[in-house]
C-alpha atoms as a PDB file:
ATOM      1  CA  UNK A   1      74.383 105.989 -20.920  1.00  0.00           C
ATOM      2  CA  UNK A   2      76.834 102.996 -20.326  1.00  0.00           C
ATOM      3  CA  UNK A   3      79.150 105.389 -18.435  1.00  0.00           C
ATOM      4  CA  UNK A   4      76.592 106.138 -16.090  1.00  0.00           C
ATOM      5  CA  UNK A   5      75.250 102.544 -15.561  1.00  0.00           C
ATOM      6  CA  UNK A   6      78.906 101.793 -14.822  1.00  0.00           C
ATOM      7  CA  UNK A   7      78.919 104.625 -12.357  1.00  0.00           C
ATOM      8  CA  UNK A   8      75.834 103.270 -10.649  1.00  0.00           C
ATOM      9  CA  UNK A   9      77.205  99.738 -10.640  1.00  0.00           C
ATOM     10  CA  UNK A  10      79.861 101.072  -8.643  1.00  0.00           C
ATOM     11  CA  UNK A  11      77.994 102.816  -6.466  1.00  0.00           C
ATOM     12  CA  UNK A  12      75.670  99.621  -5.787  1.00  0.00           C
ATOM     13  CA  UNK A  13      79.085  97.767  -4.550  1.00  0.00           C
ATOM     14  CA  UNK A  14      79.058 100.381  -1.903  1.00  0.00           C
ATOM     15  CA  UNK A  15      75.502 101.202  -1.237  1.00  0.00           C
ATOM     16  CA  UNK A  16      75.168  97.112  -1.214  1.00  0.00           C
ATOM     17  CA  UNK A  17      77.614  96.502   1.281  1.00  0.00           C
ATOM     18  CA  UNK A  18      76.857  99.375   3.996  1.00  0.00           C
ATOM     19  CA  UNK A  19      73.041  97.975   3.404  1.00  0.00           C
ATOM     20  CA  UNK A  20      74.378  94.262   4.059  1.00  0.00           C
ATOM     21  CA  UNK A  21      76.411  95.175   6.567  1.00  0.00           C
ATOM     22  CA  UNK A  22      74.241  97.328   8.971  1.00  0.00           C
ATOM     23  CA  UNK A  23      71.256  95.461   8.140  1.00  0.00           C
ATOM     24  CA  UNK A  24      71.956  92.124   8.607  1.00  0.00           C
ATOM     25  CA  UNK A  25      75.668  91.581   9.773  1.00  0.00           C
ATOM     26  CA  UNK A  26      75.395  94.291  12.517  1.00  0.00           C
ATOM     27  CA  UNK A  27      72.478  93.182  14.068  1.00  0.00           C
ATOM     28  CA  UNK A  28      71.605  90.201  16.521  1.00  0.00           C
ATOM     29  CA  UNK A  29      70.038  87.661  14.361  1.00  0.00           C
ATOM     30  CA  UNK A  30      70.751  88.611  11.188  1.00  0.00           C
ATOM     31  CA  UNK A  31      67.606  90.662  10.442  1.00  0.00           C
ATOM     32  CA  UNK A  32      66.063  93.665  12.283  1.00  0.00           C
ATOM     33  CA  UNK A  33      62.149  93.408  13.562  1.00  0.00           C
ATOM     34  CA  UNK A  34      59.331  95.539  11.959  1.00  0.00           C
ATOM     35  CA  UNK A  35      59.731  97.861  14.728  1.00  0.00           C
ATOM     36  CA  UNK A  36      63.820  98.097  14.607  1.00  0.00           C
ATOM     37  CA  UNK A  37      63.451  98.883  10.711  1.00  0.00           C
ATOM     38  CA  UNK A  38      60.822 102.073  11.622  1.00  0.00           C
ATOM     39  CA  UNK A  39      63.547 103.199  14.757  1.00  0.00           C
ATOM     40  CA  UNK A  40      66.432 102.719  12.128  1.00  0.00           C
ATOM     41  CA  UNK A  41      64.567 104.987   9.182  1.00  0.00           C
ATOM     42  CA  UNK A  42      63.737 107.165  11.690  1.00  0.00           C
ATOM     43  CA  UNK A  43      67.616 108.200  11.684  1.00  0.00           C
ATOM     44  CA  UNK A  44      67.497 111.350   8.708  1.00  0.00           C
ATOM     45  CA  UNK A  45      71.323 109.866   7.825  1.00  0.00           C
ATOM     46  CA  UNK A  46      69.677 106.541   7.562  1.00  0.00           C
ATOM     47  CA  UNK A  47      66.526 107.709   5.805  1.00  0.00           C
ATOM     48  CA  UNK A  48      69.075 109.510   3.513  1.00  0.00           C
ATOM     49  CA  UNK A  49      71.195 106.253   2.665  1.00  0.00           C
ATOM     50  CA  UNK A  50      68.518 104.307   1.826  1.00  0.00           C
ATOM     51  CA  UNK A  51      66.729 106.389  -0.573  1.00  0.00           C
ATOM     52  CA  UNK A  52      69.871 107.036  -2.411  1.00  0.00           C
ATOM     53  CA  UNK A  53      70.510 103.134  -2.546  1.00  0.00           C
ATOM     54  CA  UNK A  54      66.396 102.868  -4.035  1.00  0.00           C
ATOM     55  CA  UNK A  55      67.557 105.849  -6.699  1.00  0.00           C
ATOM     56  CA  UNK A  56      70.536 104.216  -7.673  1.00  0.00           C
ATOM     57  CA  UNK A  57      69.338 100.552  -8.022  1.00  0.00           C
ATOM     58  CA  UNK A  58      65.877 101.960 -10.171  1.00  0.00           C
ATOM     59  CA  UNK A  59      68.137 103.830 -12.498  1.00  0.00           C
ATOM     60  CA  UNK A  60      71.083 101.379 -12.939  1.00  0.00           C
ATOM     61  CA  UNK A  61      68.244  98.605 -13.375  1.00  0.00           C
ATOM     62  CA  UNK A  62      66.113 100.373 -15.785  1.00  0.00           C
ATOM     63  CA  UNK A  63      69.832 101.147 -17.924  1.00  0.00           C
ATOM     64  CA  UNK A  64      70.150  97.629 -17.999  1.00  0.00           C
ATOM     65  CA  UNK A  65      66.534  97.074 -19.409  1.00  0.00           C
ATOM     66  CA  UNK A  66      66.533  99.824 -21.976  1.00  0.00           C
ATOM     67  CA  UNK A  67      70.789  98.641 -22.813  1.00  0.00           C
ATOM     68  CA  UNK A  68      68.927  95.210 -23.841  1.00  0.00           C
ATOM     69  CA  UNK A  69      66.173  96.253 -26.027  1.00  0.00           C
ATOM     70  CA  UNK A  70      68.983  98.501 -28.043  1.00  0.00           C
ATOM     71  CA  UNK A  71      70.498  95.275 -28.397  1.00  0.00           C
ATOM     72  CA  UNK A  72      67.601  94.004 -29.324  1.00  0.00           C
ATOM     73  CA  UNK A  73      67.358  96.319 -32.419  1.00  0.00           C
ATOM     74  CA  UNK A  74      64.557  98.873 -31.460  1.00  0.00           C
ATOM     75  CA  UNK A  75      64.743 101.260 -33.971  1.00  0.00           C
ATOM     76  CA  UNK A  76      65.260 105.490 -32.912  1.00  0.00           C
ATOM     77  CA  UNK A  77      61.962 106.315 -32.870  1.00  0.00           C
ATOM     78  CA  UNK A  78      60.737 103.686 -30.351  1.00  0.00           C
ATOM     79  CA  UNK A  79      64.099 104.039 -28.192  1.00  0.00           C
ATOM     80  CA  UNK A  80      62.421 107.600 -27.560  1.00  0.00           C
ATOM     81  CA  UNK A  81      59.288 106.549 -25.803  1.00  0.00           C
ATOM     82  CA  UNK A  82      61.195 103.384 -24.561  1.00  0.00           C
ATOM     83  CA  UNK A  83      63.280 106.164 -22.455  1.00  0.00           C
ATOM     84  CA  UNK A  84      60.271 108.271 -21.732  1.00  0.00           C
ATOM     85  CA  UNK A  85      58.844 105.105 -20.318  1.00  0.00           C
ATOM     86  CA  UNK A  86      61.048 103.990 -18.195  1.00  0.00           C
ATOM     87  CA  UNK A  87      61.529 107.196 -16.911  1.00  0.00           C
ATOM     88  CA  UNK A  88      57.924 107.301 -15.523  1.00  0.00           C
ATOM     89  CA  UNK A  89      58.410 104.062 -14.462  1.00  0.00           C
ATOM     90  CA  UNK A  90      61.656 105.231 -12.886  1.00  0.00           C
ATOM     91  CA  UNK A  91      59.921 107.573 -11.481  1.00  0.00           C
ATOM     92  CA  UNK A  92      56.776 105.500 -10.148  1.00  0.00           C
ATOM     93  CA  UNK A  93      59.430 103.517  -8.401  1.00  0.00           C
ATOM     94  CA  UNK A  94      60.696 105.813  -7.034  1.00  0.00           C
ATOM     95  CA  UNK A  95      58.424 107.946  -5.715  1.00  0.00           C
ATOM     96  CA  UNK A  96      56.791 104.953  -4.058  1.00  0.00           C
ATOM     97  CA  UNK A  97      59.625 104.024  -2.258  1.00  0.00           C
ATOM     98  CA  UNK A  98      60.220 107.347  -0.836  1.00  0.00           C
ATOM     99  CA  UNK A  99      56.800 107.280   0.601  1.00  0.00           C
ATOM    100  CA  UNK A 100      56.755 104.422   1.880  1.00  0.00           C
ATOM    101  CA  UNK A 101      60.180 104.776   3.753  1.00  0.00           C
ATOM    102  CA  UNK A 102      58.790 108.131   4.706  1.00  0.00           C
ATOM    103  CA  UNK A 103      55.544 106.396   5.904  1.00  0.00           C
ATOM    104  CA  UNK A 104      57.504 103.810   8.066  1.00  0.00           C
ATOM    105  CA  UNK A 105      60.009 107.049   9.017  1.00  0.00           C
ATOM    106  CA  UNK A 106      56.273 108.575  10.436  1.00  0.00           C
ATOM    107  CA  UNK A 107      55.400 105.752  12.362  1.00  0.00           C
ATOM    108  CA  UNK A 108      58.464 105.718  14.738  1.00  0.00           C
ATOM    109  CA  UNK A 109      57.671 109.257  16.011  1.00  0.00           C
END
């Protein structure tokens, strides 16, 4: 699991930056409006990027929680429905973000 919380982490430098960079160094004032956020989700590229950048800071967060408690001590048992766990959390994550970016995606059209 380290190797692929490393792999995240470097794909957070990247997803971080473009995110920075065309959401507040690109635009006049440093942060977009309500209504410039819906027009720039609207974009499927856009919509795309972002989701994968919500995917990829859930899971490389939720490594770093369960890499703790396994320092912690947690025995095998328990690091079994520790995973399951933060899987569905994962997943409740997740799936709300993707709705509500799709919900803000809806109101632009």
């Amino acid at each position: 699991m380290w190797i692929w919380q490393a792999f995240t982490g470097l794909l957070l430098l990247v997803l971080l930056t473009l995110h920075m960079v065309f959401n507040h160094f690109v635009v006049e004032g440093g942060l977009r409006t309500y209504r410039d956020v819906v027009a720039y989700l609207s974009h499927p590229v856009v919509f795309a990027w972002e989701i994968l950048f919500l995917v990829v800071v859930t899971a490389h967060a939720l490594m770093g929680v369960r890499a703790i408690l396994l320092d912690l001590g947690i025995g095998p048992g328990t690091d079994r429905w520790l995973k399951r766990g933060l899987t569905l959390v994962g997943l409740l994550i997740i799936g709300y973000g993707v709705w509500l970016s799709w919900w803000l995606r809806s109101r632009g059209a």
